[in-house]
C-alpha atoms as a PDB file:
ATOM      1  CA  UNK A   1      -2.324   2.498 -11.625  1.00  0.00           C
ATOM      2  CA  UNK A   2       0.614   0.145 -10.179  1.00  0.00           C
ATOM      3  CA  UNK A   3      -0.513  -3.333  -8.358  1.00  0.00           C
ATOM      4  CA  UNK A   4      -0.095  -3.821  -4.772  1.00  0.00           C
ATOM      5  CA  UNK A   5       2.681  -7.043  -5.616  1.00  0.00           C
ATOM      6  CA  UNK A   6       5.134  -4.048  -7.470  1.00  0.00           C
ATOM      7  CA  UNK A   7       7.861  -2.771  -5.009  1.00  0.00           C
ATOM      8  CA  UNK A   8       6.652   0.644  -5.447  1.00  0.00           C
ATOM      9  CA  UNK A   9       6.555   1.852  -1.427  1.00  0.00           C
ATOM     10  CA  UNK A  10       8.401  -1.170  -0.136  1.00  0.00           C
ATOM     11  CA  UNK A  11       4.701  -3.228  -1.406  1.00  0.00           C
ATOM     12  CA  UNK A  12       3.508  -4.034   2.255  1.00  0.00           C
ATOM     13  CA  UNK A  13       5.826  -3.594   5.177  1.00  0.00           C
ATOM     14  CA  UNK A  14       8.623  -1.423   6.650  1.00  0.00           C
ATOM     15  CA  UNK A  15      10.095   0.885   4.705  1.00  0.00           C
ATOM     16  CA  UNK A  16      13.614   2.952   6.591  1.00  0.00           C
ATOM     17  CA  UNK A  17      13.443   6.365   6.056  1.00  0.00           C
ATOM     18  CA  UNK A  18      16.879   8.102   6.989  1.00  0.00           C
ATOM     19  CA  UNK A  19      15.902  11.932   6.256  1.00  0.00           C
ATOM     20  CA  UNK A  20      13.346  14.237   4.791  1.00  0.00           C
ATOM     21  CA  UNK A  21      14.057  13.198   1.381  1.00  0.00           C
ATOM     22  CA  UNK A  22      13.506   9.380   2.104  1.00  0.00           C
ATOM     23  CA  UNK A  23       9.812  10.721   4.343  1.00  0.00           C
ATOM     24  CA  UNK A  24       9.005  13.296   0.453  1.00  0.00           C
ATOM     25  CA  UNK A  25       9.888  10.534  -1.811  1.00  0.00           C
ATOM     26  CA  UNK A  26       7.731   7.804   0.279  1.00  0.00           C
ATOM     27  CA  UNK A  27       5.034  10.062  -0.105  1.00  0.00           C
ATOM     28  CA  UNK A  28       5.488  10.497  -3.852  1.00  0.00           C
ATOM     29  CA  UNK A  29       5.767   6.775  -4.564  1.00  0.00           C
ATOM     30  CA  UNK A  30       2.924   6.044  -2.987  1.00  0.00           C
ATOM     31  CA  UNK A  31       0.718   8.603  -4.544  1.00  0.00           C
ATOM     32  CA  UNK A  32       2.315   7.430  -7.818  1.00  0.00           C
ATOM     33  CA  UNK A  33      -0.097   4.275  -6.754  1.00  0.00           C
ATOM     34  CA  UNK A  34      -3.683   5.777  -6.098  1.00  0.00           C
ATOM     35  CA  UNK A  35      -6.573   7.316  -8.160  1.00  0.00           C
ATOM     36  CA  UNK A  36      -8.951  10.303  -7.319  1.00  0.00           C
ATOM     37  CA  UNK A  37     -11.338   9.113  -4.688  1.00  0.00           C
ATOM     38  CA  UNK A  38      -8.797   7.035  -2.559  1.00  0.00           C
ATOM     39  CA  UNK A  39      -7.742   7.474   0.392  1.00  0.00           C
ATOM     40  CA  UNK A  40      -4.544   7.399   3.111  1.00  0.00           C
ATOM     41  CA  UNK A  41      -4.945   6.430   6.505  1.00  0.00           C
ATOM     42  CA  UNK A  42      -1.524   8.199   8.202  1.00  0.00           C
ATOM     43  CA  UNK A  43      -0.657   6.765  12.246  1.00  0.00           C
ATOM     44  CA  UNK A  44       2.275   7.691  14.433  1.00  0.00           C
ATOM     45  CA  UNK A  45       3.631   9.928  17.118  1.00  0.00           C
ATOM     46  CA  UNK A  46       4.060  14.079  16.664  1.00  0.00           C
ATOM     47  CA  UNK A  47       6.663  14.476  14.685  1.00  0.00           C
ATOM     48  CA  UNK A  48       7.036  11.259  12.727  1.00  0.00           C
ATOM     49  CA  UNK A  49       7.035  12.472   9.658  1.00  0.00           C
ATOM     50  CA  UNK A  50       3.327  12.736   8.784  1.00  0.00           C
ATOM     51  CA  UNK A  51       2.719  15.843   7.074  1.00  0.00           C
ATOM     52  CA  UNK A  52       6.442  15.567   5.779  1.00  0.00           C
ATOM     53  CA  UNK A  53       5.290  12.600   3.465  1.00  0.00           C
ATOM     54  CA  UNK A  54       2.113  14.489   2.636  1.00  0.00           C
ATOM     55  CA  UNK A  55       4.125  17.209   1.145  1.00  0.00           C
ATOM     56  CA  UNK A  56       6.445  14.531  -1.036  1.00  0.00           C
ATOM     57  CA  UNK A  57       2.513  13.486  -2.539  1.00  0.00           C
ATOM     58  CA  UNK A  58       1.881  16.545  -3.155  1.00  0.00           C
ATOM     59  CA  UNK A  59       4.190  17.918  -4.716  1.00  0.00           C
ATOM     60  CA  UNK A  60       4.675  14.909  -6.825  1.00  0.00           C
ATOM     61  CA  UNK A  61       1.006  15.347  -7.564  1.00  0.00           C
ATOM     62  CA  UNK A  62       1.895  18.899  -8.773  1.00  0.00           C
ATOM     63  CA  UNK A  63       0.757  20.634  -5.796  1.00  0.00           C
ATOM     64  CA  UNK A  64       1.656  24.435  -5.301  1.00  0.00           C
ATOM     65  CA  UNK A  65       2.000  25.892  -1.947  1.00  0.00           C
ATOM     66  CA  UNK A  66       3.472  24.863   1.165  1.00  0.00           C
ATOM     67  CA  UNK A  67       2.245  21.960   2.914  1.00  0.00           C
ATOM     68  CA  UNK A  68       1.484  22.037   6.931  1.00  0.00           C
ATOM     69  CA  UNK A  69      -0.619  20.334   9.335  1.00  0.00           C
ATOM     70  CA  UNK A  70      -4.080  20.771   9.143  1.00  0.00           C
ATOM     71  CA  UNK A  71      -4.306  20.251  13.214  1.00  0.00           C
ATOM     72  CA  UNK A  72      -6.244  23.262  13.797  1.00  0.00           C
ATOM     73  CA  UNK A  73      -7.730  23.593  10.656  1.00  0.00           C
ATOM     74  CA  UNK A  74      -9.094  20.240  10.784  1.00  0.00           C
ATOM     75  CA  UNK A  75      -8.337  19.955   6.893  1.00  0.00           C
ATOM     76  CA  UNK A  76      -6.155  22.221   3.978  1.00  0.00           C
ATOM     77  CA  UNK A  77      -6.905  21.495   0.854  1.00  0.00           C
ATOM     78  CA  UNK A  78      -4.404  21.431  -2.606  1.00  0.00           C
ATOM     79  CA  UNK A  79      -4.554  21.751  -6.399  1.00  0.00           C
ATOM     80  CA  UNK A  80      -2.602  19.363  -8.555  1.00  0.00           C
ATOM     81  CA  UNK A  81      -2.466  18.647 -11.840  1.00  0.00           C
ATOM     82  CA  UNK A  82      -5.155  17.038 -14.575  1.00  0.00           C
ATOM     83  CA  UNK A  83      -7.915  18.283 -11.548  1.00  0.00           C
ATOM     84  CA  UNK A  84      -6.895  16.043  -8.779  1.00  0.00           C
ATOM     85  CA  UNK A  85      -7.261  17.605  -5.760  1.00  0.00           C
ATOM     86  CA  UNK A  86      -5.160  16.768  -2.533  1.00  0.00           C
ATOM     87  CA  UNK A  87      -6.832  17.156   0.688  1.00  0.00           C
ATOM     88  CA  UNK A  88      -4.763  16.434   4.284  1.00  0.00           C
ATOM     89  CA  UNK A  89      -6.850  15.951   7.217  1.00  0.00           C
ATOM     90  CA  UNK A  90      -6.168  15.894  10.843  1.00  0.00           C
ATOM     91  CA  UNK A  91      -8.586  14.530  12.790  1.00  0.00           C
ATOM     92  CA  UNK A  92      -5.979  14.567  16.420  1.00  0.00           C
ATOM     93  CA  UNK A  93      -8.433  17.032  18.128  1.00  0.00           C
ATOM     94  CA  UNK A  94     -11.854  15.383  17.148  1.00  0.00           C
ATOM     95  CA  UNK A  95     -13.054  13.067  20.453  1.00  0.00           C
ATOM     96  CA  UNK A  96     -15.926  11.537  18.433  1.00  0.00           C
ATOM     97  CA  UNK A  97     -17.553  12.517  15.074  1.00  0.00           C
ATOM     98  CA  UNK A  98     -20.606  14.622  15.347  1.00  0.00           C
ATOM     99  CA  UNK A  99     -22.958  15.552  12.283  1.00  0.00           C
ATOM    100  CA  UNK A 100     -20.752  18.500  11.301  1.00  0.00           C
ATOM    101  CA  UNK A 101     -17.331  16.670  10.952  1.00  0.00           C
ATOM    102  CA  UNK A 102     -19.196  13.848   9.336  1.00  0.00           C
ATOM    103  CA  UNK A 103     -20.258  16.469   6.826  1.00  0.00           C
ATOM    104  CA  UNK A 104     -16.813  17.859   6.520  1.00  0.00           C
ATOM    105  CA  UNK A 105     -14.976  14.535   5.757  1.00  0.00           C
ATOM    106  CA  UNK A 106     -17.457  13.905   2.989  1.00  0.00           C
ATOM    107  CA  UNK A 107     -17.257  17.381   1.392  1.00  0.00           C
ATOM    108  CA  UNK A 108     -13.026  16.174   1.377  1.00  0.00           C
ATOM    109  CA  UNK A 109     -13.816  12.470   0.019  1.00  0.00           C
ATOM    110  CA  UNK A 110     -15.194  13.407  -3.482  1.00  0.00           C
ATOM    111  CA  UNK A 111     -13.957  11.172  -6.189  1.00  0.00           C
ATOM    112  CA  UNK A 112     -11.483  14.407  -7.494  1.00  0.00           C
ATOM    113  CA  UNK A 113      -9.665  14.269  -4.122  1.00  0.00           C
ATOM    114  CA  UNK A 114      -6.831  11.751  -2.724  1.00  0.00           C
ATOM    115  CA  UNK A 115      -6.985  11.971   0.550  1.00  0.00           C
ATOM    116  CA  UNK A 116      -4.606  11.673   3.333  1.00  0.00           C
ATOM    117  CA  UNK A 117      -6.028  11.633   6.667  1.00  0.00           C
ATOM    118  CA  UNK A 118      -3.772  11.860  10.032  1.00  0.00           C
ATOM    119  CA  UNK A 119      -5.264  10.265  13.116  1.00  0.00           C
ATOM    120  CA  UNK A 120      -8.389   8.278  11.545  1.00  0.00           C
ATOM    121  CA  UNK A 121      -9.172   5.992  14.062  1.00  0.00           C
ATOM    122  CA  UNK A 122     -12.194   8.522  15.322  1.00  0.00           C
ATOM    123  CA  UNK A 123     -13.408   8.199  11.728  1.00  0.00           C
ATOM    124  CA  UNK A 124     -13.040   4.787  10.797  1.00  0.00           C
ATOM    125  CA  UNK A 125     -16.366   3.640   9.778  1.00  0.00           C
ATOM    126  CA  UNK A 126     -17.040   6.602   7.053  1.00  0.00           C
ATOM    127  CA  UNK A 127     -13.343   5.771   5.348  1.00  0.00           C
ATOM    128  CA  UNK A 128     -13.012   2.228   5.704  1.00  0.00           C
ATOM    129  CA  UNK A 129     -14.528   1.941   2.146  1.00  0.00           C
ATOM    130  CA  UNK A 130     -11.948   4.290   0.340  1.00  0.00           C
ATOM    131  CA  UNK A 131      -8.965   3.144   2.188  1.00  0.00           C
ATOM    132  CA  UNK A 132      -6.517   2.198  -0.356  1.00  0.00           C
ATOM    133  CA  UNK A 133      -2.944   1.860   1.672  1.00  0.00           C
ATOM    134  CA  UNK A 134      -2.620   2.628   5.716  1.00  0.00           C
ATOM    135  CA  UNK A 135       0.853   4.307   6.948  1.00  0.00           C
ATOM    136  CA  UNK A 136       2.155   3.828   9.995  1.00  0.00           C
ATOM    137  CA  UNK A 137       5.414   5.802  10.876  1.00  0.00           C
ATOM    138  CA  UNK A 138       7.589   5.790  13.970  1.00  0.00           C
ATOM    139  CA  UNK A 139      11.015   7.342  15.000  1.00  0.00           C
ATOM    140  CA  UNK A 140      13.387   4.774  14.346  1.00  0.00           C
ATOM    141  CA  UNK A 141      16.060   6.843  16.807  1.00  0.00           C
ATOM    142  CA  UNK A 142      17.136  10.651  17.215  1.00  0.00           C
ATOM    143  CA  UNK A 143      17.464  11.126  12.893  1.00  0.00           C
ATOM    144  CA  UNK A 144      15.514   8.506  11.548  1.00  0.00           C
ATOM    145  CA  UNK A 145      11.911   7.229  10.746  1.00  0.00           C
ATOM    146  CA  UNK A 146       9.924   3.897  10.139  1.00  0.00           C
ATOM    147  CA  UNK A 147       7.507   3.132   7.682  1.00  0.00           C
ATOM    148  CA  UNK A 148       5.163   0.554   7.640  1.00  0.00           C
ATOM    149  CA  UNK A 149       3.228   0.699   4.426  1.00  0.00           C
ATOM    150  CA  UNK A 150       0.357  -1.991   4.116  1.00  0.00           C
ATOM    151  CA  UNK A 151      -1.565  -1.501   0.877  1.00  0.00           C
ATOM    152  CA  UNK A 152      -5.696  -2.929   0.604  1.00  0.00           C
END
């Protein structure tokens, strides 16, 4: 694994992204930086970029298969290579955790899995301990994004 002081991902702060490419290879740089069992805590508007830089770790992780939001799903899950397992959550419809979606996150937060979850703040206390780097992205104008990467 790669220290938080190497530039990988800007280190900690804003990263421009100027297209899709910049939002995939984010993703895959910063992947390039976790283990099984950590996890991403993804912030920003609809239509940021969220899921975008999702699919740029997953496919660097060797995922197969197309990448979407998990908004209705609540979570979609992906293979990748040496048995690391990618799971994207969306927790944007969840007002509070009940007993259920408590169960869910755990069943997605298994020391195989990096996870990326999109609007955690609902589920806060049951990540804080596997948060490894928090994301926060923003429309910078009409074609381009912000990152602000700040690792833990």
């Amino acid at each position: 694994m790669v220290g938080p002081d190497d530039t990988v991902a800007g280190a900690d702060g804003p990263v421009a992204l100027a297209d899709v490419d910049a939002t995939l290879a984010l993703g895959a740089r910063i992947v390039a930086r976790l283990d099984p069992g950590d996890v991403v805590l993804l912030r920003g508007d609809l239509g940021a970029g969220k899921t975008t830089l999702v699919r740029g770790a997953a496919t660097a992780l060797g995922g197969v298969g197309r990448v979407t939001s998990p908004t209705f799903a609540l979570a979609h899950r992906y293979d990748g290579r040496d048995g690391v397992r990618i799971a994207h959550l969306d927790l944007y419809r969840l007002g509070a955790l009940g007993d259920d979606d408590a169960d869910l996150l755990d069943d997605e937060l298994d020391g195989a899995t990096v996870a990326f979850v999109e609007w955690p703040d609902v589920a806060l206390d049951l990540l804080d301990d596997r948060v490894r780097v928090e994301v926060d992205l923003s429309h910078a104008d009409d074609d381009t994004r912000r990152a602000v990467v700040r690792w833990r």
